[in-house]
Protein backbone atom coordinates (compact mmCIF):
# COMPACT_ATOMS: atom_id res chain seq x y z
CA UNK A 1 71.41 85.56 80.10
CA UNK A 2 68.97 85.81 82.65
CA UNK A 3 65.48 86.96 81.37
CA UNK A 4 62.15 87.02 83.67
CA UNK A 5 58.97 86.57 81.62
CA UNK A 6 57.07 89.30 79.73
CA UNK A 7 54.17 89.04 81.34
CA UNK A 8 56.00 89.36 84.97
CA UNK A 9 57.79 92.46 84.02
CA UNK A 10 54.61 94.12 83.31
CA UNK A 11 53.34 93.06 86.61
CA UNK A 12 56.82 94.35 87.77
CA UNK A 13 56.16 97.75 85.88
CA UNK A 14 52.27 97.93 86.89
CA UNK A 15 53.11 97.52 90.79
CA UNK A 16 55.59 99.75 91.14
CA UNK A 17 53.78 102.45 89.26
CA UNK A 18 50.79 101.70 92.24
CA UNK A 19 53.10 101.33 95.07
CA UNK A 20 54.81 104.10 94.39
CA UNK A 21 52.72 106.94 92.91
CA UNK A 22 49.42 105.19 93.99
CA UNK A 23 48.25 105.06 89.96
CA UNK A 24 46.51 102.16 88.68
CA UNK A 25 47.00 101.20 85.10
CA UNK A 26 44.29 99.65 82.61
CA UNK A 27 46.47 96.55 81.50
CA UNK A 28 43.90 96.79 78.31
CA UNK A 29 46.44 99.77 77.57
CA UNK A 30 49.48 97.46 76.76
CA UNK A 31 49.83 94.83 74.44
CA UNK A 32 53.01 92.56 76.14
CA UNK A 33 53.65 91.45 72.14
CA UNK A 34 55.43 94.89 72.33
CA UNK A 35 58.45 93.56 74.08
CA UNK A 36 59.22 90.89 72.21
CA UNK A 37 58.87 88.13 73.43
CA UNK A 38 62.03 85.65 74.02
CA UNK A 39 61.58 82.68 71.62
CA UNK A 40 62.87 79.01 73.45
CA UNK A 41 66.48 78.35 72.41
CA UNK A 42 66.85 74.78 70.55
CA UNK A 43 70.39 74.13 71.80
CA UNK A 44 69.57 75.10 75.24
CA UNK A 45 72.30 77.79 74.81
CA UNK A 46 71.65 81.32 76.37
CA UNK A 47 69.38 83.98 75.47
CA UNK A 48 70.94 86.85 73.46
CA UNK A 49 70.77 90.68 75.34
CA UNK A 50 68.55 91.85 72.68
CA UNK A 51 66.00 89.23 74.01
CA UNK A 52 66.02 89.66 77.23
CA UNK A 53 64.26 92.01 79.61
CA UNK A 54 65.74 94.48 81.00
CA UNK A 55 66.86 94.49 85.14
CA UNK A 56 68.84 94.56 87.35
CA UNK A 57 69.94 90.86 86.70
CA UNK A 58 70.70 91.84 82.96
CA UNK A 59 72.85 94.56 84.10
CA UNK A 60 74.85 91.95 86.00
CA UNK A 61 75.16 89.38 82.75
CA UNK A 62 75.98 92.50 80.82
CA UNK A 63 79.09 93.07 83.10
CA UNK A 64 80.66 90.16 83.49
CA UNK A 65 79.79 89.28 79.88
CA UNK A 66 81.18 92.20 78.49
CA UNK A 67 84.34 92.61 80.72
CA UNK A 68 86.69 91.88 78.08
CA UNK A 69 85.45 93.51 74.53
CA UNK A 70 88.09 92.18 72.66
CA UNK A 71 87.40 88.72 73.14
CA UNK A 72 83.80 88.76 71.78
CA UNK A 73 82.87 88.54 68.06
CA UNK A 74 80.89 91.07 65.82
CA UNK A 75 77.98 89.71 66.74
CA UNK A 76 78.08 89.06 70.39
CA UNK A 77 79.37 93.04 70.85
CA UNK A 78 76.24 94.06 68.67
CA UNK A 79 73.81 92.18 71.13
CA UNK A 80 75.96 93.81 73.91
CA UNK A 81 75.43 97.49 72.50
CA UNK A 82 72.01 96.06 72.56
CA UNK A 83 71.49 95.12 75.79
CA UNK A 84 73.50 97.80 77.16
CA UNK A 85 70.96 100.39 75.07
CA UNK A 86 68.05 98.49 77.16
CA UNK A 87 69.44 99.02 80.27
CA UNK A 88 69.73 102.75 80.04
CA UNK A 89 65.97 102.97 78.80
CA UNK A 90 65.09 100.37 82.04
CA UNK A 91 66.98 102.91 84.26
CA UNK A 92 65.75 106.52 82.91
CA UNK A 93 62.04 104.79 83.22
CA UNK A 94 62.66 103.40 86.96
CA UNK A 95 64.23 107.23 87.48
CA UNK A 96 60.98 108.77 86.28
CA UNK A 97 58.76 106.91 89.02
CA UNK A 98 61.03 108.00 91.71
CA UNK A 99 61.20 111.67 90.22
CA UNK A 100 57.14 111.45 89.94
CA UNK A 101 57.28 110.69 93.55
CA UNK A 102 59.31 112.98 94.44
CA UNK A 103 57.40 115.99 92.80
CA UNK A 104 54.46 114.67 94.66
CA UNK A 105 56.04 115.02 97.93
CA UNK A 106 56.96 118.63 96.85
CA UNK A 107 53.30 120.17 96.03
CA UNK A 108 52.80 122.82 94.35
CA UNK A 109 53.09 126.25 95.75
CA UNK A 110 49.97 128.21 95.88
CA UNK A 111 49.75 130.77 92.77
CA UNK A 112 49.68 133.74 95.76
CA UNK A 113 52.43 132.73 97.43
CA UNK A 114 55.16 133.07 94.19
CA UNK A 115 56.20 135.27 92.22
CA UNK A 116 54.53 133.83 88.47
CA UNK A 117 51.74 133.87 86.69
CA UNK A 118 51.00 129.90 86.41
CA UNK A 119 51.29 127.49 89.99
CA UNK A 120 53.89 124.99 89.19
CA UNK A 121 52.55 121.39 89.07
CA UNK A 122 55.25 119.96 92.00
CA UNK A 123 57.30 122.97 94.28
CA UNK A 124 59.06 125.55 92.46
CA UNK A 125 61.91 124.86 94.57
CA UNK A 126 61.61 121.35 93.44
CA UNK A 127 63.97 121.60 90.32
CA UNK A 128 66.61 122.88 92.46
CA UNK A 129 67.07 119.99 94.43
CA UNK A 130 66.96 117.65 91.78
CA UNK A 131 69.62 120.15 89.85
CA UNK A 132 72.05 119.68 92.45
CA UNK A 133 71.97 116.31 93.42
CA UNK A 134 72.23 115.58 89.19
CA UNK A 135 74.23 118.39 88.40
CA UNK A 136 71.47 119.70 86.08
CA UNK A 137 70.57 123.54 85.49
CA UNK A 138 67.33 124.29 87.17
CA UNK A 139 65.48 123.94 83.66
CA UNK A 140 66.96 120.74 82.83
CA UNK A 141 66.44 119.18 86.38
CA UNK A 142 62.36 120.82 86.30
CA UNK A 143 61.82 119.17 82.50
CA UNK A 144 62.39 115.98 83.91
CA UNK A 145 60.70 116.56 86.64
CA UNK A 146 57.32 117.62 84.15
CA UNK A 147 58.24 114.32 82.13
CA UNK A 148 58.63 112.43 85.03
CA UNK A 149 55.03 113.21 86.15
CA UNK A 150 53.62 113.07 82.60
CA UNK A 151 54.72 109.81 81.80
CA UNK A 152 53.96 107.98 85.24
CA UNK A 153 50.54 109.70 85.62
CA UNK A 154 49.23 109.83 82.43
CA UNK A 155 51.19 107.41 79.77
CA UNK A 156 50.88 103.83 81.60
CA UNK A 157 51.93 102.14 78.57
CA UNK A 158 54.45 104.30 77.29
CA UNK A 159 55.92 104.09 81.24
CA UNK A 160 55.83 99.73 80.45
CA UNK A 161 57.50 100.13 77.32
CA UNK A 162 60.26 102.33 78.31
CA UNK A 163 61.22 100.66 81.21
CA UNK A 164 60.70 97.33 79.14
CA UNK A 165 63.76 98.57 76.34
CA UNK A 166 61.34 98.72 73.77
CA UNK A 167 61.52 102.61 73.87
CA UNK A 168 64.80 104.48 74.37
CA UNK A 169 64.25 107.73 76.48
CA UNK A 170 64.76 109.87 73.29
CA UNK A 171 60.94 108.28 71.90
CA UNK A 172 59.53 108.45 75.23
CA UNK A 173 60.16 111.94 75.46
CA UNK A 174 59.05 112.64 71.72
CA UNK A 175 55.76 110.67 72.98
CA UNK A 176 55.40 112.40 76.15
CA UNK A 177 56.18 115.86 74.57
CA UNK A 178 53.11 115.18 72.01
CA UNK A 179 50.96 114.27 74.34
CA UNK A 180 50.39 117.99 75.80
CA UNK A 181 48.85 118.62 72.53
CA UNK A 182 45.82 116.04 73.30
CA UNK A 183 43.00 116.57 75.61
CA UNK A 184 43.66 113.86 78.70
CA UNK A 185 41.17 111.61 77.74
CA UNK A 186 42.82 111.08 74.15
CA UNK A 187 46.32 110.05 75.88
CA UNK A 188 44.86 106.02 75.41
CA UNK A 189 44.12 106.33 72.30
CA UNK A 190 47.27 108.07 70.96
CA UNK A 191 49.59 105.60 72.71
CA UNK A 192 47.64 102.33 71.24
CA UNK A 193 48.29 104.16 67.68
CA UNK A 194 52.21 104.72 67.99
CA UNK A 195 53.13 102.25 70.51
CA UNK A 196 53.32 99.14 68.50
CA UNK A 197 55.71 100.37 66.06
CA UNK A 198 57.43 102.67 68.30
CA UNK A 199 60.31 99.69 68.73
CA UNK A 200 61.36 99.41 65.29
CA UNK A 201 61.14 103.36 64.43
CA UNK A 202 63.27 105.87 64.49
CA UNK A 203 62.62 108.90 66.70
CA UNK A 204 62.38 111.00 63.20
CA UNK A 205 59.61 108.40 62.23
CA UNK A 206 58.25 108.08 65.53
CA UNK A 207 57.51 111.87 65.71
CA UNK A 208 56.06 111.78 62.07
CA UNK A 209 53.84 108.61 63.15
CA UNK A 210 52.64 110.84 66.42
CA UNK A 211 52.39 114.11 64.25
CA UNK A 212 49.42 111.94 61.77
CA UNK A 213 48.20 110.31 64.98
CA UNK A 214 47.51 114.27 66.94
CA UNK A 215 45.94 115.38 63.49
CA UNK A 216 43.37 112.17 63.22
CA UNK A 217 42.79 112.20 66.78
CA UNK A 218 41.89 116.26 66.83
CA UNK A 219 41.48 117.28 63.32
CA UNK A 220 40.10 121.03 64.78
CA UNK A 221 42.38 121.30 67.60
CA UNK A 222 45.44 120.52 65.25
CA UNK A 223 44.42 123.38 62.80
CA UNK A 224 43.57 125.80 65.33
CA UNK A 225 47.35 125.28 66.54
CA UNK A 226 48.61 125.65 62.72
CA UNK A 227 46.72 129.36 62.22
CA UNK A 228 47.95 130.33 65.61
CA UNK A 229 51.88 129.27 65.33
CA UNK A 230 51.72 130.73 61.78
CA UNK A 231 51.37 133.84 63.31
CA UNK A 232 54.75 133.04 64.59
CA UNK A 233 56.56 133.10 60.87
CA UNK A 234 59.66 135.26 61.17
CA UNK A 235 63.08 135.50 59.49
CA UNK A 236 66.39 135.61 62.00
CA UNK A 237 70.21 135.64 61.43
CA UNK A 238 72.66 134.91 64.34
CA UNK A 239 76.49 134.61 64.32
CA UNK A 240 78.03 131.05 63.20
CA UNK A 241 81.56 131.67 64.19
CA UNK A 242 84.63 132.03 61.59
CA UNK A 243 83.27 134.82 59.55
CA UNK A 244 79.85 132.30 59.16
CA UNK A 245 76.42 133.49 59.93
CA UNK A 246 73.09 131.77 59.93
CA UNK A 247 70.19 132.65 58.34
CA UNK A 248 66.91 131.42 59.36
CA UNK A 249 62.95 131.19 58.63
CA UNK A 250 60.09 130.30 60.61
CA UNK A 251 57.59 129.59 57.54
CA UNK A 252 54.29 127.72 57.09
CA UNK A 253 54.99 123.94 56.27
CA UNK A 254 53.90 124.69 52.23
CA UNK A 255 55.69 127.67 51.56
CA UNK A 256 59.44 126.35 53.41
CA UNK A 257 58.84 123.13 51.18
CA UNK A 258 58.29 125.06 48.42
CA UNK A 259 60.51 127.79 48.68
CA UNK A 260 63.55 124.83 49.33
CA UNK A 261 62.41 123.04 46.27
CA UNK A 262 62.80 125.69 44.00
CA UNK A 263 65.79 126.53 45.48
CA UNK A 264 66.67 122.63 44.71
CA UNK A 265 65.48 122.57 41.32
CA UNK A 266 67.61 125.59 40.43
CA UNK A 267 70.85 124.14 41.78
CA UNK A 268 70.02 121.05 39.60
CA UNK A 269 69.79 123.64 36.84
CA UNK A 270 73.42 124.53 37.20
CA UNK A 271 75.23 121.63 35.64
CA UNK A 272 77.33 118.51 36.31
CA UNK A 273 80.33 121.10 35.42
CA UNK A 274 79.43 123.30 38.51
CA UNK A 275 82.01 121.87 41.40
CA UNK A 276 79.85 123.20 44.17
CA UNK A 277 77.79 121.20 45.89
CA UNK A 278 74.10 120.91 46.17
CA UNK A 279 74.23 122.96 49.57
CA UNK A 280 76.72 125.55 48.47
CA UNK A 281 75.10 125.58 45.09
CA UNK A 282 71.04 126.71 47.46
CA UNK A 283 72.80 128.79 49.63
CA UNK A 284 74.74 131.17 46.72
CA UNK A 285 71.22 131.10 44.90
CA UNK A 286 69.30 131.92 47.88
CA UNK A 287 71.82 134.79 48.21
CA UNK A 288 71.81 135.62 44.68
CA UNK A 289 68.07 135.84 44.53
CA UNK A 290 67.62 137.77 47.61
CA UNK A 291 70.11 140.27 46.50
CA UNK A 292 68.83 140.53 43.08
CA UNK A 293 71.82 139.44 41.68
CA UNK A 294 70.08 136.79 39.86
CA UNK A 295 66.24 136.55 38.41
CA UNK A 296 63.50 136.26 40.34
CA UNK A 297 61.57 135.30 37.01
CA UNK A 298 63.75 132.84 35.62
CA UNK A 299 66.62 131.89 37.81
CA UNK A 300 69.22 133.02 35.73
CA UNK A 301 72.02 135.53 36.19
CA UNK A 302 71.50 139.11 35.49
CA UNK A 303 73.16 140.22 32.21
CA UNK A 304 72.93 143.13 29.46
CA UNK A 305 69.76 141.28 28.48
CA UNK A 306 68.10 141.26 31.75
CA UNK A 307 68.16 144.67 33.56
CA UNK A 308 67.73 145.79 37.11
CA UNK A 309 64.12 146.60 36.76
CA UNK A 310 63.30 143.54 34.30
CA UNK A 311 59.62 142.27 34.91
CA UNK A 312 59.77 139.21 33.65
CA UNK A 313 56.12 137.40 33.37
CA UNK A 314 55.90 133.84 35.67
CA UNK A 315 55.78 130.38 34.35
CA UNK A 316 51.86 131.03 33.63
CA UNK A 317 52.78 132.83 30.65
CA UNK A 318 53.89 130.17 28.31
CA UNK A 319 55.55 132.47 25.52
CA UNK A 320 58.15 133.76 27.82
CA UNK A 321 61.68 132.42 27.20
CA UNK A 322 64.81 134.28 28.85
CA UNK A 323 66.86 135.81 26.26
CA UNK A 324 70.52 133.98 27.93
CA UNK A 325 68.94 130.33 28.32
CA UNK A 326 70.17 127.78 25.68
CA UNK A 327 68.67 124.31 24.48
CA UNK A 328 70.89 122.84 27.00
CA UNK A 329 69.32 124.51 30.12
CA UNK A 330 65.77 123.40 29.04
CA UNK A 331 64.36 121.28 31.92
CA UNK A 332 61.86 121.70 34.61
CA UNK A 333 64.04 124.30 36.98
CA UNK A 334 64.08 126.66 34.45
CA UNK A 335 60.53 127.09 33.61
CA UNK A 336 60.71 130.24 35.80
CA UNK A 337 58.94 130.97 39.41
CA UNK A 338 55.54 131.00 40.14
CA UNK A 339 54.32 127.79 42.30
CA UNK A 340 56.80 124.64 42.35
CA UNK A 341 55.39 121.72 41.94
CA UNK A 342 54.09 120.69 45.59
CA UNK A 343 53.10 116.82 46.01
CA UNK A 344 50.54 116.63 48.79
CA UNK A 345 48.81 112.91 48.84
CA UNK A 346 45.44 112.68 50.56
CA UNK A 347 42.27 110.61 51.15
CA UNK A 348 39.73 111.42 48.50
CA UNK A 349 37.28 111.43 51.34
CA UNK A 350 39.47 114.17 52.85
CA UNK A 351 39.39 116.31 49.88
CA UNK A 352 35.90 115.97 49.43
CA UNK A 353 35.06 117.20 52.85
CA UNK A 354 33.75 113.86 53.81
CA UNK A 355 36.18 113.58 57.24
CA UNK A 356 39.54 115.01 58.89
CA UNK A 357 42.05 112.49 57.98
CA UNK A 358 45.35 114.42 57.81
CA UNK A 359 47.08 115.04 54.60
CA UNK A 360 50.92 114.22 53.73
CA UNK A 361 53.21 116.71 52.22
CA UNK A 362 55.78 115.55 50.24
CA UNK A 363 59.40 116.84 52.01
CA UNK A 364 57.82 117.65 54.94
CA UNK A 365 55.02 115.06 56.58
CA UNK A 366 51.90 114.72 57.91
CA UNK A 367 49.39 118.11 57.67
CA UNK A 368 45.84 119.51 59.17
CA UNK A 369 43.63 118.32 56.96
CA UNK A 370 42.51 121.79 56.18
CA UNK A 371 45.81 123.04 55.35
CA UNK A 372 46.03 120.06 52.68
CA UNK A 373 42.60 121.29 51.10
CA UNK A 374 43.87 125.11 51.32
CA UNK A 375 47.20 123.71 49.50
CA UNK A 376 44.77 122.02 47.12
CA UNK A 377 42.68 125.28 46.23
CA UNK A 378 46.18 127.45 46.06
CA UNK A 379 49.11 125.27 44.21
CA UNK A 380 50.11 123.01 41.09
CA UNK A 381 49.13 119.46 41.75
CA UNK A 382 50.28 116.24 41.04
CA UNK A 383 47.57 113.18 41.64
CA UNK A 384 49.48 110.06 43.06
CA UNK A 385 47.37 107.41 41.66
CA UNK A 386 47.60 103.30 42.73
CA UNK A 387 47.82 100.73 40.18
CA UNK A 388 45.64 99.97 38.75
CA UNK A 389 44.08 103.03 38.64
CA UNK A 390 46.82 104.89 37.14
CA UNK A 391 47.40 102.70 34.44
CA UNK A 392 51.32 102.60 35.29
CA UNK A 393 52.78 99.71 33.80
CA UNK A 394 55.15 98.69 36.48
CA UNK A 395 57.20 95.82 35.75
CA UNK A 396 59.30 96.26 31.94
CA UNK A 397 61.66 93.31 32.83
CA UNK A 398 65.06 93.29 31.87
CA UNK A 399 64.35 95.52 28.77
CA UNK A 400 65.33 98.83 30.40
CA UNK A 401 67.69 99.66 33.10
CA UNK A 402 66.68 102.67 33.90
CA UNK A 403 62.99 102.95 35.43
CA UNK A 404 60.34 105.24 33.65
CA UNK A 405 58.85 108.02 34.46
CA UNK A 406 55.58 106.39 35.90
CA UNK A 407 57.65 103.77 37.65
CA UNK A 408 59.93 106.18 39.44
CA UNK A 409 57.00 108.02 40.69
CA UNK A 410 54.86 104.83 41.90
CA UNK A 411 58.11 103.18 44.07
CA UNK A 412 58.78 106.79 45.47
CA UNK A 413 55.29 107.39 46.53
CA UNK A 414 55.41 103.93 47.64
CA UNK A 415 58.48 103.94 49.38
CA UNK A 416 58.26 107.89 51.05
CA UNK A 417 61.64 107.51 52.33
CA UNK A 418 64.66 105.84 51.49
CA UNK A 419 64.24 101.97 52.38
CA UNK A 420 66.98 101.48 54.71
CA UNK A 421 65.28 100.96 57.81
CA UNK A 422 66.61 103.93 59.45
CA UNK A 423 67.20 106.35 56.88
CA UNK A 424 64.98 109.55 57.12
CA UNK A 425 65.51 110.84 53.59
CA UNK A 426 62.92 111.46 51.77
CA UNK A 427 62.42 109.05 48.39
CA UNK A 428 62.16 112.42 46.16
CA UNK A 429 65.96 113.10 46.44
CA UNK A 430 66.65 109.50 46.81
CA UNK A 431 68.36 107.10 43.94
CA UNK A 432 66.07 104.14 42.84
CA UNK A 433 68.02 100.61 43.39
CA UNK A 434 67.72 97.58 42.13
CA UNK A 435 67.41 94.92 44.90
CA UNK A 436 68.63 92.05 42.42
CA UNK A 437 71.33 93.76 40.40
CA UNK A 438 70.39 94.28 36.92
CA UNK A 439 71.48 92.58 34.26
CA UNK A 440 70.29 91.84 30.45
CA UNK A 441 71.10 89.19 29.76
CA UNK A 442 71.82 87.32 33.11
CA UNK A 443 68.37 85.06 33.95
CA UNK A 444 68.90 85.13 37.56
CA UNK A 445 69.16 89.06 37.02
CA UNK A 446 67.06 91.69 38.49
CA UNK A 447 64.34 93.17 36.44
CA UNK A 448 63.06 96.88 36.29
CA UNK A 449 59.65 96.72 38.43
CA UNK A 450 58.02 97.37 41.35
CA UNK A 451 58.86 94.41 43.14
CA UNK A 452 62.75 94.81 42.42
CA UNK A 453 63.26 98.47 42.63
CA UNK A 454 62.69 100.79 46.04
CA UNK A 455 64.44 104.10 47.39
CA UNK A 456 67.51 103.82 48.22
CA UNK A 457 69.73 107.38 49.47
CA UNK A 458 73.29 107.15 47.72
CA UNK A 459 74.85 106.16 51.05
CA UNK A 460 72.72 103.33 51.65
CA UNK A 461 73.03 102.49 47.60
CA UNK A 462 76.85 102.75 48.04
CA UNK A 463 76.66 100.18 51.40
CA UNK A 464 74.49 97.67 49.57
CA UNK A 465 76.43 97.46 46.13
CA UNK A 466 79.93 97.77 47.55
CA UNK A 467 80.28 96.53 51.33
CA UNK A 468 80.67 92.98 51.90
CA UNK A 469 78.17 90.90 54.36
CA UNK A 470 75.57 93.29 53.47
CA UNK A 471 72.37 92.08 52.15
CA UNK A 472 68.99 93.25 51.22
CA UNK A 473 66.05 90.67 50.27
CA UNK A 474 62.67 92.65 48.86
CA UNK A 475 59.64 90.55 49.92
CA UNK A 476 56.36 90.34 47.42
CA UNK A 477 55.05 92.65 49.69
CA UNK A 478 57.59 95.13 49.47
CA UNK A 479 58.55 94.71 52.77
CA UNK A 480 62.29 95.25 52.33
CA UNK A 481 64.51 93.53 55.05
CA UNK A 482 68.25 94.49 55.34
CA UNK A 483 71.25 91.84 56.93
CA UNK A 484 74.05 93.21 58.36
CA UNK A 485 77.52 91.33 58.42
CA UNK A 486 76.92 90.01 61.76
CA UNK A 487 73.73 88.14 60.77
CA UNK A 488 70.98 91.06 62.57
CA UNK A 489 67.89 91.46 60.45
CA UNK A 490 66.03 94.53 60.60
CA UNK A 491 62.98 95.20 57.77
CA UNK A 492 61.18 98.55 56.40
CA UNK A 493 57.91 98.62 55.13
CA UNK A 494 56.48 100.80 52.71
CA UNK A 495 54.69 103.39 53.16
CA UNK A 496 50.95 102.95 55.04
CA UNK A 497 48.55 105.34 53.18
CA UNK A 498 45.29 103.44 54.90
CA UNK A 499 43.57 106.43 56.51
CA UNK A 500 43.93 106.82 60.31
CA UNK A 501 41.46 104.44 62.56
CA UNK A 502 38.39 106.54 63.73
CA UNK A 503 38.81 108.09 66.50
CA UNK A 504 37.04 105.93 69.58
CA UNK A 505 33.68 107.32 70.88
CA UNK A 506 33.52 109.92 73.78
CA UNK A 507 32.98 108.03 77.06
CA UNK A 508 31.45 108.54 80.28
CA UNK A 509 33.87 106.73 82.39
CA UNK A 510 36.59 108.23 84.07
CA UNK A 511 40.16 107.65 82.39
CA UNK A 512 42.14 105.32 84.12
CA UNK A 513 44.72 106.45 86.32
């Protein structure tokens, strides 16, 4: 396939930006290694769609390429979902620049002359051209309009990289969107922290990777806009259709993750012999609790032994033991209320007041650094610790199959999420999998350590072990890369916990664009 150089379609993306919104961009700002560059081809053969650039000359490959989808294998449809995928980003980002220019031939209306409290940065009629031509509401048509301007005006490099493939317009809007939380002059910085991953992220990642960049960037802003959206915290039901209703919390990050862990450990609590699942099992608790159909204290059922007004001490008081539990219920989720356990790692140096690097809150992501040190003063804590600090032995061989305690929590805090490159669940909930299968007596067989073991969600546990062409190699670095059937490689890495670069010193010159 046709493929112009790297370096050209920057030039391609830089000049158009000028010619058409008059902008100049800081090339500094964008690192071409981004787009990947396309690697010679031995054979002479042609370049696959995921290599190429996106253009208008792709788009034409694509077609007649792709004319008859029958007649290409596995592989060669993958690369054209690929391509196809690059195209769209090349187009929304070549959209944006003409939308840009078109808000700037629409000024906006003096703040007199309409009817609202705040101008409008283009027209306010402006959305209503662009909704009819698209077939947009007027809201739809004047976000893109906002983005449009955002992006071309202010994120040079995020502009390249979109219309380059490397970002799909779902990240560029998760970029854009965060970047109205940063004063102007912080926009640079904040795109050469997410940018070079941004590719190989999800948008779920790629909104947690912005989330700690906003909070190392503007430690004080970000917990300024914590205390003031916590005044926000509210409770809400609306109608869910077939007799169904939703019911709904707006809660500070520590108490929802705490509140659904409880709520998690109790259903755990239950019993392999339960048949509901773990959602049913939350919601009928939540229900059950709320109602005061069921303990607050303990978590179990209300019986002759346990009346209405029972005031049953909290897990503090150590004697207490509910009259209706039995040896077999003795585990962690019934050790009554009071504070679940809430995992929040952090920089020593944070903790200690020394700087503002943000926190990371186990279930839920990165935190103001202050929140993490008011969680610290207020909860039950558990200290992750790296070898060899801890002490945790982490490799026991082929001697065990099942990993101990202090092995299970090292790979999860390792890991944070499950290791399939695009899996969002958290490593807490997830199952721990061998990457060579285990076996005791096998000397090619896996052994139980850190090096063969990382998070792995059932589904993705289920696809390794039992689909065929799948396969998943675990480097010495714990880099984990998965192979599909058609022969694509795609790798994870574990979790960074280096604290956030410092954040670059103010600067007298003007920004540049």
């Amino acid at each position: 396939m046709k493929s112009d150089s790297i370096e050209h379609m920057f030039d391609t993306v830089v000049a158009d930006e000028a010619l058409v919104v008059g902008a100049s961009v800081d090339e500094d700002w964008f690192d071409p290694a981004w787009l990947d560059e396309v690697p010679p081809l031995e054979d002479g053969g042609q370049v696959p769609a995921s290599r190429c650039v996106p253009s208008g000359w792709l788009a034409l490959e694509l077609d007649q390429g792709c004319a008859d989808p029958g007649g290409l294998s596995d592989a060669e449809l993958i690369e054209g979902i690929i391509g196809f995928d690059h195209l769209a980003s090349w187009a929304g980002a070549r959209q944006a620049v003409l939308l840009a220019q078109f808000a700037r031939r629409r000024p906006g209306d003096h703040p007199l002359a309409v009817g609202c409290d705040q101008p409008s940065a283009a027209s306010e009629f402006a959305p209503d051209e662009v909704g009819l031509a698209l077939r947009l509401s007027r809201t739809a048509a004047l976000n893109r309009l906002v983005m449009a301007q955002a992006v071309v005006e202010e994120l040079p490099a995020t502009l390249a990289a979109w219309q380059g493939g490397v970002i799909d317009s779902l990240k560029a809007r998760a970029i854009i969107e965060t970047s109205y939380l940063l004063p102007r002059e912080q926009l640079g910085a904040l795109e050469e922290r997410v940018l070079p991953r941004a590719g190989e992220q999800t948008v779920a990642r790629l909104r947690a990777g912005l989330a700690r960049a906003v909070l190392a960037l503007d430690p004080q802003g970000a917990q300024a806009r914590h205390e003031q959206r916590r005044k926000d915290r509210r409770v809400g039901v609306s109608p869910d259709g077939e007799g169904m209703a939703s019911l709904w919390a707006l809660l500070s990050a520590p108490d929802a993750t705490a509140a659904y862990q409880r709520l998690c450990e109790l259903a755990r609590g239950l019993g392999s012999e339960d048949p509901r699942g773990m959602d049913a099992r939350r919601a009928d608790l939540l229900i059950e609790l709320l109602t005061g159909r069921r303990c607050a204290a303990t978590g179990d059922p209300r019986g002759q032994d346990c009346p209405e007004d029972c005031d049953h001490p909290s897990r503090s008081d150590q004697g207490h033991v509910h009259p209706d539990q039995d040896d077999a219920r003795q585990n962690p989720a019934d050790q009554g209320p009071g504070k679940p356990l809430v995992s929040v790692i952090v920089p020593i140096t944070m903790l200690l007041g020394l700087d503002d690097q943000p926190g990371e809150l186990v279930g839920y992501g990165p935190i103001p650094a202050e929140l993490a040190r008011q969680i610290a003063a207020d909860g039950t804590w558990r200290r992750l610790l790296c070898d060899p600090v801890s002490g945790t032995l982490l490799d026991h061989g082929r001697a065990t199959y099942t990993p101990p305690a202090g092995l299970a929590e090292f790979v999860r805090a390792r890991d944070v999420y499950c290791r399939h490159p695009i899996c969002g669940q958290r490593a807490a909930s997830a199952d721990l999998d061998h990457t060579i299968a285990y076996h005791p007596d096998d000397p090619d067989g896996g052994t139980t350590s850190e090096h063969n073991l990382h998070a792995s969600c059932r589904h993705h546990h289920r696809l390794k072990t039992h689909i065929e062409g799948w396969r998943v190699e675990q480097h010495s670095d714990d880099r984990v890369t998965w192979t599909t059937p058609t022969g694509h490689t795609y790798t994870s890495h574990p979790h960074d916990y280096r604290p956030e670069p410092p954040r670059p010193p103010p600067s007298d010159d003007p920004p540049p664009f």
